[in-house]
Protein backbone atom coordinates (compact mmCIF):
# COMPACT_ATOMS: atom_id res chain seq x y z
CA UNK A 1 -42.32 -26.49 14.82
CA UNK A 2 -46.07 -25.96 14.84
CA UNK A 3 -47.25 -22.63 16.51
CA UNK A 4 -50.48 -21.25 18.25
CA UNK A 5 -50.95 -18.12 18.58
CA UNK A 6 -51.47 -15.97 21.85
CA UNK A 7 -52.07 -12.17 22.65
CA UNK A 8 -51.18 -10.08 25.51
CA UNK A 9 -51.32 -6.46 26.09
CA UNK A 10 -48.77 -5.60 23.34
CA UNK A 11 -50.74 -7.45 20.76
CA UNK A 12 -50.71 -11.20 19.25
CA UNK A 13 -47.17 -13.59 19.03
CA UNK A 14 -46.54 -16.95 18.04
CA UNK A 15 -45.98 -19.48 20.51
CA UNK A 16 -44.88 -23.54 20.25
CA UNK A 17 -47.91 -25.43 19.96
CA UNK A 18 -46.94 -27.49 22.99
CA UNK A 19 -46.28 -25.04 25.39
CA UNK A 20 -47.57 -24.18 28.52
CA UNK A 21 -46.46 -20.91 28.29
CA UNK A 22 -47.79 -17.91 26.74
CA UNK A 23 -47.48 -14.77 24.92
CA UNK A 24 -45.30 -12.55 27.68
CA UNK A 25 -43.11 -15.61 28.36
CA UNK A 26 -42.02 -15.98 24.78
CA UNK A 27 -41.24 -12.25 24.49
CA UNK A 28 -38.95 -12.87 27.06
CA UNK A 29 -37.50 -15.85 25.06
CA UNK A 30 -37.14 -13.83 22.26
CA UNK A 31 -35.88 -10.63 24.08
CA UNK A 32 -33.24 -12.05 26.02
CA UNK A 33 -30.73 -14.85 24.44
CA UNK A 34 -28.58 -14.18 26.71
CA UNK A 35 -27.18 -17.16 28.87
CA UNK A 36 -28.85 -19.90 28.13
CA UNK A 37 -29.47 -20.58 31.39
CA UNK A 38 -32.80 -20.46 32.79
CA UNK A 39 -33.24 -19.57 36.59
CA UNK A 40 -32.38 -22.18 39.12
CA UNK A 41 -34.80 -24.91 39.77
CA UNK A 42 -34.63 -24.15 43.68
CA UNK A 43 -36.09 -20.79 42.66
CA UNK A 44 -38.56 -21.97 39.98
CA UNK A 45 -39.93 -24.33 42.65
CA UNK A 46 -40.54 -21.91 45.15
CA UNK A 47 -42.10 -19.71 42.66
CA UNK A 48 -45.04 -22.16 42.60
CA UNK A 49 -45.15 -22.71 45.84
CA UNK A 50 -45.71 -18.95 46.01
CA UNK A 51 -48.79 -19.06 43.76
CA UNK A 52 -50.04 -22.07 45.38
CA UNK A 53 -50.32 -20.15 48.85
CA UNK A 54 -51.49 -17.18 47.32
CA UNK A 55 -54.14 -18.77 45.98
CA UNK A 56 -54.78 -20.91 48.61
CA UNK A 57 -54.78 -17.69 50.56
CA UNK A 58 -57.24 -15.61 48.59
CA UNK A 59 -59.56 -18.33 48.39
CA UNK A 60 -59.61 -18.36 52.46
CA UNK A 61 -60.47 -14.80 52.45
CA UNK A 62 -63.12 -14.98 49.52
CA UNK A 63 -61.11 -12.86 47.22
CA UNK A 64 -61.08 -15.83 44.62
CA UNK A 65 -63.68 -18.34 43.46
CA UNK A 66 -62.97 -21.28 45.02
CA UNK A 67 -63.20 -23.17 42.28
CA UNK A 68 -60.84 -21.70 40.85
CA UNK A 69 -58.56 -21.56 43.24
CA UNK A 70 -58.49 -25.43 44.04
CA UNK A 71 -57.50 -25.10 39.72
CA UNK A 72 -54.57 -23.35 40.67
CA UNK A 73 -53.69 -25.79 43.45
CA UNK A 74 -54.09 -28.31 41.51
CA UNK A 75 -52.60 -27.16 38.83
CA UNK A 76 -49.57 -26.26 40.78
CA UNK A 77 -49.22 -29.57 42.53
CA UNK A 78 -49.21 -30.88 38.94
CA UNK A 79 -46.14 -29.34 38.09
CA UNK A 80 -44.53 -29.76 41.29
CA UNK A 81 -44.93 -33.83 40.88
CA UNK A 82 -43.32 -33.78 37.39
CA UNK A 83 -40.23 -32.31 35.20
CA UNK A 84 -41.89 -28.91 35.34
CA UNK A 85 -38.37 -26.84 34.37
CA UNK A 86 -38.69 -27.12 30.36
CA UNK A 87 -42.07 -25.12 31.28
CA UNK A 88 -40.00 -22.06 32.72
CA UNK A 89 -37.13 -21.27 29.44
CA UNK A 90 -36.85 -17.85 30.45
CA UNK A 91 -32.92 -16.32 31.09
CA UNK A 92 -31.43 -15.16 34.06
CA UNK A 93 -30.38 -12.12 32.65
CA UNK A 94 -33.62 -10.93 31.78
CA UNK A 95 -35.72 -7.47 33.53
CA UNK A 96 -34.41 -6.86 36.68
CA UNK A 97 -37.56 -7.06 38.58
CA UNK A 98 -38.31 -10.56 37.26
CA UNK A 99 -41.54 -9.93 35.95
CA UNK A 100 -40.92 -12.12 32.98
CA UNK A 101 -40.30 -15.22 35.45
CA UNK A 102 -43.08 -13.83 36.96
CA UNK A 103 -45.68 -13.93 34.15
CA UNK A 104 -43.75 -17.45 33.22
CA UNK A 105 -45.52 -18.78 36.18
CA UNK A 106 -48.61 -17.06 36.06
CA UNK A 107 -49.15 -18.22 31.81
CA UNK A 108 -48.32 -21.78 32.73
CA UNK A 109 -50.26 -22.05 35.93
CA UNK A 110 -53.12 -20.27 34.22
CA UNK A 111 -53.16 -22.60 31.25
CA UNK A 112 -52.97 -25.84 32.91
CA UNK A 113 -55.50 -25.13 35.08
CA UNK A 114 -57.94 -24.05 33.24
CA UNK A 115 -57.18 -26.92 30.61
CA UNK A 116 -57.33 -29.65 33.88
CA UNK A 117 -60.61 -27.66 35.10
CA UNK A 118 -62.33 -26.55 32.22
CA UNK A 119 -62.65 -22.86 33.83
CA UNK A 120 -61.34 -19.81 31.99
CA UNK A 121 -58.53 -19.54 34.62
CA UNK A 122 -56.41 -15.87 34.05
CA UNK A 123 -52.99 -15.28 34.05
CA UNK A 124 -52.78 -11.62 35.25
CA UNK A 125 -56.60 -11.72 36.62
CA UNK A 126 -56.56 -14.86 38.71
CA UNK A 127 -53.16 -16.75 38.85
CA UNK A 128 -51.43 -13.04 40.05
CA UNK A 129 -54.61 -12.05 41.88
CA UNK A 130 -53.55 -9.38 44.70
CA UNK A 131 -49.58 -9.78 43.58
CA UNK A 132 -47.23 -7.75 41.50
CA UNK A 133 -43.92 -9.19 40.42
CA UNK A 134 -42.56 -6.22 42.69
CA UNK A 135 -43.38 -8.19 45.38
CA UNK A 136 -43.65 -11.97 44.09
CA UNK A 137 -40.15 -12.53 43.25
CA UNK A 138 -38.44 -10.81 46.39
CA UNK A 139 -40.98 -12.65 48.02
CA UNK A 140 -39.52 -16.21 45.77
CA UNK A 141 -35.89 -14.85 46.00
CA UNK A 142 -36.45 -14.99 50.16
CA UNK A 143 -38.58 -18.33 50.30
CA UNK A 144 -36.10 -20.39 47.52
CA UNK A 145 -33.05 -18.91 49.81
CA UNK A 146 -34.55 -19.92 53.28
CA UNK A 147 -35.94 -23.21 52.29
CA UNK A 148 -32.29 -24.09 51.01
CA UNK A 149 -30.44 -22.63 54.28
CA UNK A 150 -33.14 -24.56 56.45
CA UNK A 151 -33.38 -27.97 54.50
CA UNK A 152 -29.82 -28.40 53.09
CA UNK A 153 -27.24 -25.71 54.12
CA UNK A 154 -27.32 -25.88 57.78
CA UNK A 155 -27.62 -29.68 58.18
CA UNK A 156 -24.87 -30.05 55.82
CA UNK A 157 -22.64 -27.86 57.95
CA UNK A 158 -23.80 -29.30 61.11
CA UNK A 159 -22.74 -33.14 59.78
CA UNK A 160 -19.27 -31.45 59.01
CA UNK A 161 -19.53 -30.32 62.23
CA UNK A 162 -20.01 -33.75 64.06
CA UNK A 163 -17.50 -35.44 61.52
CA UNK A 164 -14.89 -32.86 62.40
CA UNK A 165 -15.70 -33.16 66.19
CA UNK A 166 -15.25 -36.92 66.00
CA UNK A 167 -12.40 -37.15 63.86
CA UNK A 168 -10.76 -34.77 66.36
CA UNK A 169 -11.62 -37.41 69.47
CA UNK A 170 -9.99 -39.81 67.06
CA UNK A 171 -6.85 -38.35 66.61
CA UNK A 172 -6.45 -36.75 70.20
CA UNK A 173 -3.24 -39.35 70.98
CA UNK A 174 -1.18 -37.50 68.08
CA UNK A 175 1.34 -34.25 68.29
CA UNK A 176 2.28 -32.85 65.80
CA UNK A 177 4.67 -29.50 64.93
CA UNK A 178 2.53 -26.37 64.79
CA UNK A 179 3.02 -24.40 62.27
CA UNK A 180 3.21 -19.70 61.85
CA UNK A 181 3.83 -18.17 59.26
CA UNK A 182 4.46 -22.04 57.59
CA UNK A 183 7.85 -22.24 59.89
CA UNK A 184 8.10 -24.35 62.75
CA UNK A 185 6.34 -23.33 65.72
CA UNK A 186 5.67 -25.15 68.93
CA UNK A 187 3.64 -28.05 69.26
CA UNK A 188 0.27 -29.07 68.55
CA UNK A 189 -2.32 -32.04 69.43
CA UNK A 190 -4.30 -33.14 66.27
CA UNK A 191 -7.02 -32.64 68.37
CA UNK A 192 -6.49 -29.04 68.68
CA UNK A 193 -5.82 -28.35 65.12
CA UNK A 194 -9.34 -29.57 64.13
CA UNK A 195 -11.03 -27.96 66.88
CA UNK A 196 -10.37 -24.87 65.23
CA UNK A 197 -11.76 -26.06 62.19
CA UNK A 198 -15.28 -27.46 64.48
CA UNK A 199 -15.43 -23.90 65.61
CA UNK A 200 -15.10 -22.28 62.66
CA UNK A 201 -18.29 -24.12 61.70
CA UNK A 202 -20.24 -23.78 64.09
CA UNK A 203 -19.67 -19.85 64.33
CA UNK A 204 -21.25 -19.85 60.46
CA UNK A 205 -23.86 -21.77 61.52
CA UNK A 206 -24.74 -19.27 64.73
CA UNK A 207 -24.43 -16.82 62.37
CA UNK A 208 -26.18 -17.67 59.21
CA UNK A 209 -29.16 -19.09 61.89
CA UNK A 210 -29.41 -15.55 63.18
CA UNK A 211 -30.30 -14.56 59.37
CA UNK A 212 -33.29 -16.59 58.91
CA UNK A 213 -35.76 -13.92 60.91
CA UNK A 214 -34.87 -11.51 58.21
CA UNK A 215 -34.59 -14.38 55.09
CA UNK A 216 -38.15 -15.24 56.21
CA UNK A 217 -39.58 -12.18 56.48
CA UNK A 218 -41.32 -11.63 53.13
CA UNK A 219 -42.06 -8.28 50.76
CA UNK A 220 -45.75 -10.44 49.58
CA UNK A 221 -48.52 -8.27 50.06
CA UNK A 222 -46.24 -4.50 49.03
CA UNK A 223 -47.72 -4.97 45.27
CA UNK A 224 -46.17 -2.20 42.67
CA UNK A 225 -44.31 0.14 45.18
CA UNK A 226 -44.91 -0.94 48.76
CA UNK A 227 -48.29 0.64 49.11
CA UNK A 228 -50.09 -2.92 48.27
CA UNK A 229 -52.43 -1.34 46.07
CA UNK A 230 -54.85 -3.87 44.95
CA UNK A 231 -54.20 -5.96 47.18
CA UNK A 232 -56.46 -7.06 50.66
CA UNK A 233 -54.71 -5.68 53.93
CA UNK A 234 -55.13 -9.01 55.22
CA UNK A 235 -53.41 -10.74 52.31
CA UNK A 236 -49.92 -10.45 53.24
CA UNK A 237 -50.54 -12.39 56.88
CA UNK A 238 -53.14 -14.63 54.99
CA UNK A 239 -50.22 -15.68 53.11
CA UNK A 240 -47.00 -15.94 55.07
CA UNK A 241 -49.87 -18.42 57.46
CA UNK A 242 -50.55 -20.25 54.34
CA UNK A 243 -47.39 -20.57 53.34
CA UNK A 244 -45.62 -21.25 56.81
CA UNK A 245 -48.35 -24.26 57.00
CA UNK A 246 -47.13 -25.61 53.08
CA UNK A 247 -43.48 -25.57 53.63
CA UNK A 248 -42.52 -25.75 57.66
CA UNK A 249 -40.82 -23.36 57.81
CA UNK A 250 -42.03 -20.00 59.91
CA UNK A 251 -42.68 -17.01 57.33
CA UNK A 252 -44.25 -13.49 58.66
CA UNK A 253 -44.84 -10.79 56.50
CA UNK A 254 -41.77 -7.76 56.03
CA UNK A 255 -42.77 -4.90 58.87
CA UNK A 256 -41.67 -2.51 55.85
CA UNK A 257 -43.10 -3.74 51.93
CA UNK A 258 -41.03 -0.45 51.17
CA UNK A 259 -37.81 -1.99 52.48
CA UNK A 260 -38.68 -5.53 50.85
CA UNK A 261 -39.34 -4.34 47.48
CA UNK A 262 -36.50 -1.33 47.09
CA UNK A 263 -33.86 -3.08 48.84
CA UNK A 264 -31.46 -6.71 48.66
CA UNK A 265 -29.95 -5.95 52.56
CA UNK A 266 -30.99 -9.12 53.56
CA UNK A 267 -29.59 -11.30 50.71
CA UNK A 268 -26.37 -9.40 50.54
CA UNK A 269 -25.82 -10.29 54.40
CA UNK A 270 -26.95 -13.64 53.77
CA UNK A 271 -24.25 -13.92 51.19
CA UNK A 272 -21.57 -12.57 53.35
CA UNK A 273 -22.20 -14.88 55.65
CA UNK A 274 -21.85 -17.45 53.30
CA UNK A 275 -18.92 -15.84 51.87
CA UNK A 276 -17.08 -16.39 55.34
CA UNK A 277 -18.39 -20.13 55.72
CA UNK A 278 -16.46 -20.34 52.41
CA UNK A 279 -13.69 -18.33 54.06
CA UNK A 280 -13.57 -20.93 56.45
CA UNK A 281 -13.80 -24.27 54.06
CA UNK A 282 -10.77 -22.72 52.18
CA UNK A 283 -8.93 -22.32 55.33
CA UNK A 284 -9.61 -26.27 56.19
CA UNK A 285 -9.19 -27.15 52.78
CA UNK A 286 -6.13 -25.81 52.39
CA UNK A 287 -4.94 -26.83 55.78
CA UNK A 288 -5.53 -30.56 54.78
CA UNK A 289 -3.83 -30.06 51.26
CA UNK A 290 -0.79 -28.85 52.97
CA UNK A 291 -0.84 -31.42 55.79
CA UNK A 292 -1.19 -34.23 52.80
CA UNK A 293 1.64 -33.12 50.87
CA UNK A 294 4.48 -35.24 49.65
CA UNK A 295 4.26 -37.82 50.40
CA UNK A 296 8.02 -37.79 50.45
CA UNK A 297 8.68 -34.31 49.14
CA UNK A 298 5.90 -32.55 51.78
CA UNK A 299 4.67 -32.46 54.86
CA UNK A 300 3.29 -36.38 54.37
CA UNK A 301 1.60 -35.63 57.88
CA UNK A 302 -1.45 -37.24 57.05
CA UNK A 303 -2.76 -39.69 54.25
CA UNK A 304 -6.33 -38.64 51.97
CA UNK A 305 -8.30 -40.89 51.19
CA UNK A 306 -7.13 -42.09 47.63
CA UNK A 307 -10.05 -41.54 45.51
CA UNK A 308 -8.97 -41.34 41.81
CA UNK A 309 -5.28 -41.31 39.71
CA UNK A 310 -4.12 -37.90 40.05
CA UNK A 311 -2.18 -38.03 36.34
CA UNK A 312 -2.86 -38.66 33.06
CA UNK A 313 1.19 -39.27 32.74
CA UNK A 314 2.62 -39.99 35.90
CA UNK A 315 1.51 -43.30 37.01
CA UNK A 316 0.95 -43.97 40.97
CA UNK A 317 0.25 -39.75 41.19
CA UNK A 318 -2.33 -39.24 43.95
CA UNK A 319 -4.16 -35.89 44.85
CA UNK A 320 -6.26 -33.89 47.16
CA UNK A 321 -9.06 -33.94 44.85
CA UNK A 322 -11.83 -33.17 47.46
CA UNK A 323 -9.98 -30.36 49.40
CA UNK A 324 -9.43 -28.97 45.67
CA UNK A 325 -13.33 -29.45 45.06
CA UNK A 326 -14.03 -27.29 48.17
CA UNK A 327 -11.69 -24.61 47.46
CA UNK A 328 -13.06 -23.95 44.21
CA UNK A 329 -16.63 -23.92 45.85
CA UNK A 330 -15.16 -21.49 48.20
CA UNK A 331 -13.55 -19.24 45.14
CA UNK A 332 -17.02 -19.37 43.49
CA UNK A 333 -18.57 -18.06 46.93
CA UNK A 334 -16.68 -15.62 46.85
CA UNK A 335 -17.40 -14.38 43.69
CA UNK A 336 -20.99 -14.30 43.65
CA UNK A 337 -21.42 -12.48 46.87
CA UNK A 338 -19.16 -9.75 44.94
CA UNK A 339 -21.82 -9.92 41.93
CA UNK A 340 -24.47 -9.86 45.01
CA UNK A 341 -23.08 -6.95 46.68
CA UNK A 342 -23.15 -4.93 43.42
CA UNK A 343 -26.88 -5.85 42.77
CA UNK A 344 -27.62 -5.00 46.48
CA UNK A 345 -27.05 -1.45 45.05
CA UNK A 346 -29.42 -1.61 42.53
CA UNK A 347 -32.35 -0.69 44.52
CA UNK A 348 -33.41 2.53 42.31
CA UNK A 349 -36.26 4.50 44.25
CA UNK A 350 -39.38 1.95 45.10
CA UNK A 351 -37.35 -1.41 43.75
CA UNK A 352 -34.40 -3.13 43.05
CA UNK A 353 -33.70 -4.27 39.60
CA UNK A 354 -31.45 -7.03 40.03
CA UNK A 355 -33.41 -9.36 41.05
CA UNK A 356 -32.93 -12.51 39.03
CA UNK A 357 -29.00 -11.68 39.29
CA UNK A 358 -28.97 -11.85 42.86
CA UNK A 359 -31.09 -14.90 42.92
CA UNK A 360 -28.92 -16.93 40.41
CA UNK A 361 -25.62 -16.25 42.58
CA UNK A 362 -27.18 -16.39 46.34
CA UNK A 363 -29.14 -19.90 45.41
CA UNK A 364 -25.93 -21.18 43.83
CA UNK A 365 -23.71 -20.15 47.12
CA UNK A 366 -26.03 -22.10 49.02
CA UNK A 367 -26.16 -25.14 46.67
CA UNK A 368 -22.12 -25.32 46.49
CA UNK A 369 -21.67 -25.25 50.07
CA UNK A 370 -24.26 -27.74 50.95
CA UNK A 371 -23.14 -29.74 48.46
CA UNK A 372 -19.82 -29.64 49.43
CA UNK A 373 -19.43 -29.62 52.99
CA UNK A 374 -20.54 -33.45 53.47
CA UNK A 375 -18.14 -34.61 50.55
CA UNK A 376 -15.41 -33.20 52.34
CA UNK A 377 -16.61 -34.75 55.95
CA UNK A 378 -16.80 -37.86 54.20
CA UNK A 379 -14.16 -38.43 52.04
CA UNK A 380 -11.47 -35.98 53.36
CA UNK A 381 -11.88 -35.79 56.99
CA UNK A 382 -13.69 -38.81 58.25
CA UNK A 383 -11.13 -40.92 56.32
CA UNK A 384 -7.67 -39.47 56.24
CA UNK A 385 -5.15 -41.42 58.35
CA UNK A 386 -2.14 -39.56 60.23
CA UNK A 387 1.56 -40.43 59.71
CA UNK A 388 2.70 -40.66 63.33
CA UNK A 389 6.26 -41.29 61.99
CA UNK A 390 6.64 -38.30 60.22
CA UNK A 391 4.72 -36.39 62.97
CA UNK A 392 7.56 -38.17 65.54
CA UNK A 393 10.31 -37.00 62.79
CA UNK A 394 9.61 -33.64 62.61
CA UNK A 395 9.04 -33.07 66.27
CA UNK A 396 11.99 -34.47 67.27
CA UNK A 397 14.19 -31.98 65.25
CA UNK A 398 12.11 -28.98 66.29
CA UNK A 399 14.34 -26.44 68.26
CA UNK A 400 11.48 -24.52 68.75
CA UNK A 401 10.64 -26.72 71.58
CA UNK A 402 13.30 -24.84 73.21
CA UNK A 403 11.08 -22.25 74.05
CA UNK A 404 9.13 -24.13 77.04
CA UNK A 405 12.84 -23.56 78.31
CA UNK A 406 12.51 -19.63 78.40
CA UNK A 407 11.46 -19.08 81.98
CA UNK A 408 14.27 -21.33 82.99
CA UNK A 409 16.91 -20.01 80.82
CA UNK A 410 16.13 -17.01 79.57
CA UNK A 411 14.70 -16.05 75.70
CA UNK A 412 18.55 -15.12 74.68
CA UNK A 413 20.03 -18.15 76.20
CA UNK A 414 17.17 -20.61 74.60
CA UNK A 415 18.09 -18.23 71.50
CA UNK A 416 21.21 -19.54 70.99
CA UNK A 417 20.62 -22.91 72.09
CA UNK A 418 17.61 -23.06 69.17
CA UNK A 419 20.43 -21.89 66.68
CA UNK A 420 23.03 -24.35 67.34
CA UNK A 421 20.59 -26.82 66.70
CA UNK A 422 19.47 -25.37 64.14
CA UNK A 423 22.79 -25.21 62.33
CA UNK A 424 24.31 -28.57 63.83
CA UNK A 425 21.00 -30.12 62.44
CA UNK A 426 20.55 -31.74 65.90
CA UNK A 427 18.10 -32.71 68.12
CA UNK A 428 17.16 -29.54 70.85
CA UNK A 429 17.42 -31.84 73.91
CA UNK A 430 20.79 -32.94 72.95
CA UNK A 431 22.19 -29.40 72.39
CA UNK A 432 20.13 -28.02 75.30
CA UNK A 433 21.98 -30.81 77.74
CA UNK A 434 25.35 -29.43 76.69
CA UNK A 435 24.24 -25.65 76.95
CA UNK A 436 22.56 -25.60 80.39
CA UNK A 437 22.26 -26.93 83.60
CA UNK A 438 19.88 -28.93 82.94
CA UNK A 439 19.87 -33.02 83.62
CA UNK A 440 18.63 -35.10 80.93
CA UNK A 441 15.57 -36.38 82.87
CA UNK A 442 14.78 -32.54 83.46
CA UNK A 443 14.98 -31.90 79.58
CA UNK A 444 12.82 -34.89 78.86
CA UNK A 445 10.25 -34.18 80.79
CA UNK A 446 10.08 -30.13 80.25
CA UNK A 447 10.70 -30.64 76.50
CA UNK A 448 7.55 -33.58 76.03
CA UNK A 449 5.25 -32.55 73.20
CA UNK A 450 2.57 -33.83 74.46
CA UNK A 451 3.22 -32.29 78.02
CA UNK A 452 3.71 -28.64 76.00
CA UNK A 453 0.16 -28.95 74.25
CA UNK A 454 -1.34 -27.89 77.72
CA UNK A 455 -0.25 -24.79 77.62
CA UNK A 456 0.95 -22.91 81.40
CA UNK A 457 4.99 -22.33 82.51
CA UNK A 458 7.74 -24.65 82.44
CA UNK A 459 8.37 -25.05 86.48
């Protein structure tokens, strides 16, 4: 591989010919083999957008040549338009305050500009003008985060949402056993078993919409510690304007830089919230795996949509591939907001210094779940078909049903009416008719499933 060679503060290094990057960046190559895995692309891209705006912002207030700043725009739009990720090689588990992402963006920003200008365009001088990587990648860690919870989490829930909601009209006609503690229970509409799951939704999405104020307020314009040495005053509402006008989406500047740079609050509550959304998608997940099963030797109360053969070795084998997709999304979820919580702790004095950690795991939580939540609208709720037969079958034999017959009878009398059934293997309205005083046409109508799913007392 041919090399060039580049110098920073710590002296000269050799660097690939080819790349954009420069001397700091490959440090950090060579410092930190860890993962292999460079930082997401969600983050990455907002990390440009960052330096566009802050350029775009210093050149409003005349703290940058203009001409060089429309270099940096330029230069930034550049990379945004192409495959700009081999540019930015550097690990995730690299200095906890990001600064080698940091100076990643600054060396190839700085490079290509000044190569597309002809200017002598600075990394540290110019590119990073007024910013520290104390507050530029809390600043990237919130932007990447909200842009992803505006643009794809949230209107990915709210489709499950709607798809729920109108599966549940769909299915309104059907009762089925309920189910506690997975034993027989008393009966259910269809209907009401997936408006549990609609709610469940659209609580996360109250919730997680009450976190953007916080996601979007933004630690640019603290600099090393907070203080925002070398930095304008005006600078950090310069650039939360700027930057509100590039993206759409409203950013204001953090009412404490001290907070923003020292602490992850905000992210960790934004993952717990996102921990229970995936709380809830395991609960519906699971809910249609177990309502699927069989289809002889289970519940068989619905039908998936068949997707794929389930076996390499049993031929005919279907499964619940998607509901198995989404509760391994939700496991994952789960896992990073523990990593998450941990590096929310990690604010030592003026900054937290697990940054790129926190990052990784909160961009990837939001990812999964939007992601997820429209395959499983799609091909798991929108399309599954219910078994009214075995529905029919199972209700039929339920002597729980005897319990719309308590203020008639009494719980101990309906007690042992459930148990003969129970033990005769008989249908409750047959046992019921030889065990009370009760006429048939009485039984029939107080024992109707569909007549019990409306809750109120037997009369």
């Amino acid at each position: 591989m041919s090399t060039r060679i580049e110098k920073d503060s710590m002296g000269e290094l050799q660097v690939p010919a080819e790349a954009l990057y420069g001397a700091q960046t490959q440090r950090a190559i060579n410092n930190f083999p860890v993962s292999g895995m460079p930082m997401p692309k969600a983050f990455v891209h907002a990390l440009i957008v960052v330096k566009r705006a802050a350029a775009r912002a210093n050149v409003k207030m005349n703290l940058l040549p203009a001409e060089m700043g429309v270099a940096i725009v330029d230069a930034c739009n550049h990379l945004l338009a192409g495959d700009y990720m081999r540019h930015f090689p550097v690990d995730i588990f690299q200095t906890g305050s990001g600064t080698s992402s940091n100076m990643n963006a600054n060396e190839v920003i700085a490079r290509l500009a000044s190569q597309q200008s002809g200017l002598t365009i600075g990394a540290n001088d110019h590119v990073n003008y007024g910013q520290s990587s104390n507050d530029v990648i809390p600043t990237t860690l919130h932007v990447s985060a909200a842009l992803l919870l505006e643009q794809q989490l949230l209107p990915a829930l709210a489709y499950l949402q709607e798809a729920i909601e109108a599966k549940a009209r769909a299915v309104d006609g059907y009762t089925k056993t309920g189910r506690t503690h997975l034993m027989d229970a008393m009966p259910v509409r269809m209907s009401q078993c997936l408006s549990a799951w609609a709610t469940q939704i659209a609580q996360n999405i109250t919730n997680l919409k009450a976190l953007q104020p916080q996601l979007q307020a933004l630690a640019q314009g603290g600099t090393a510690v907070g203080t925002g040495i070398n930095t304008d005053p005006g600078f950090a509402a310069a650039f939360a304007r700027q930057l509100s006008e590039d993206t759409g989406v409203h950013f204001t500047p953090h009412p404490n830089f001290f907070t923003a740079l020292s602490t992850q609050d905000t992210a960790v509550a934004v993952s717990g919230q996102l921990k229970t959304t995936a709380v809830s998608l395991m609960k519906i997940a699971n809910d249609l795996r177990w309502m699927n099963s069989g289809p002889l030797a289970g519940l068989g109360e619905i039908e998936l949509e068949a997707l794929q053969p389930g076996s390499s070795i049993m031929p005919g084998k279907v499964n619940p591939v998607i509901p198995e997709a989404a509760a391994m999304v939700a496991a994952q979820v789960i896992g990073n907001d523990t990593a998450i919580t941990i590096a929310g702790q990690s604010g030592n004095f003026e900054l937290n210094v697990m940054l790129p950690l926190v990052a990784q795991n909160l961009l990837q939580s939001l990812a999964l779940l939007a992601n997820i939540s429209p395959l499983l609208a799609d091909k798991a709720i929108t399309s599954f078909v219910v078994r009214d037969d075995k529905l029919k079958e199972a209700l039929d034999k339920n002597p729980i049903l005897v319990t719309a017959l308590n203020p008639i009878i009494g719980y101990m009398k309906a007690a042992d009416v459930a148990k003969k059934a129970y033990k005769q293997g008989r249908a409750i309205i047959d046992v019921a008719e030889e065990e009370t005083d009760l006429s048939r046409e009485e039984l029939q109508k107080l024992l109707d499933p569909h007549q019990l799913t409306l809750g109120g007392v037997a009369e």
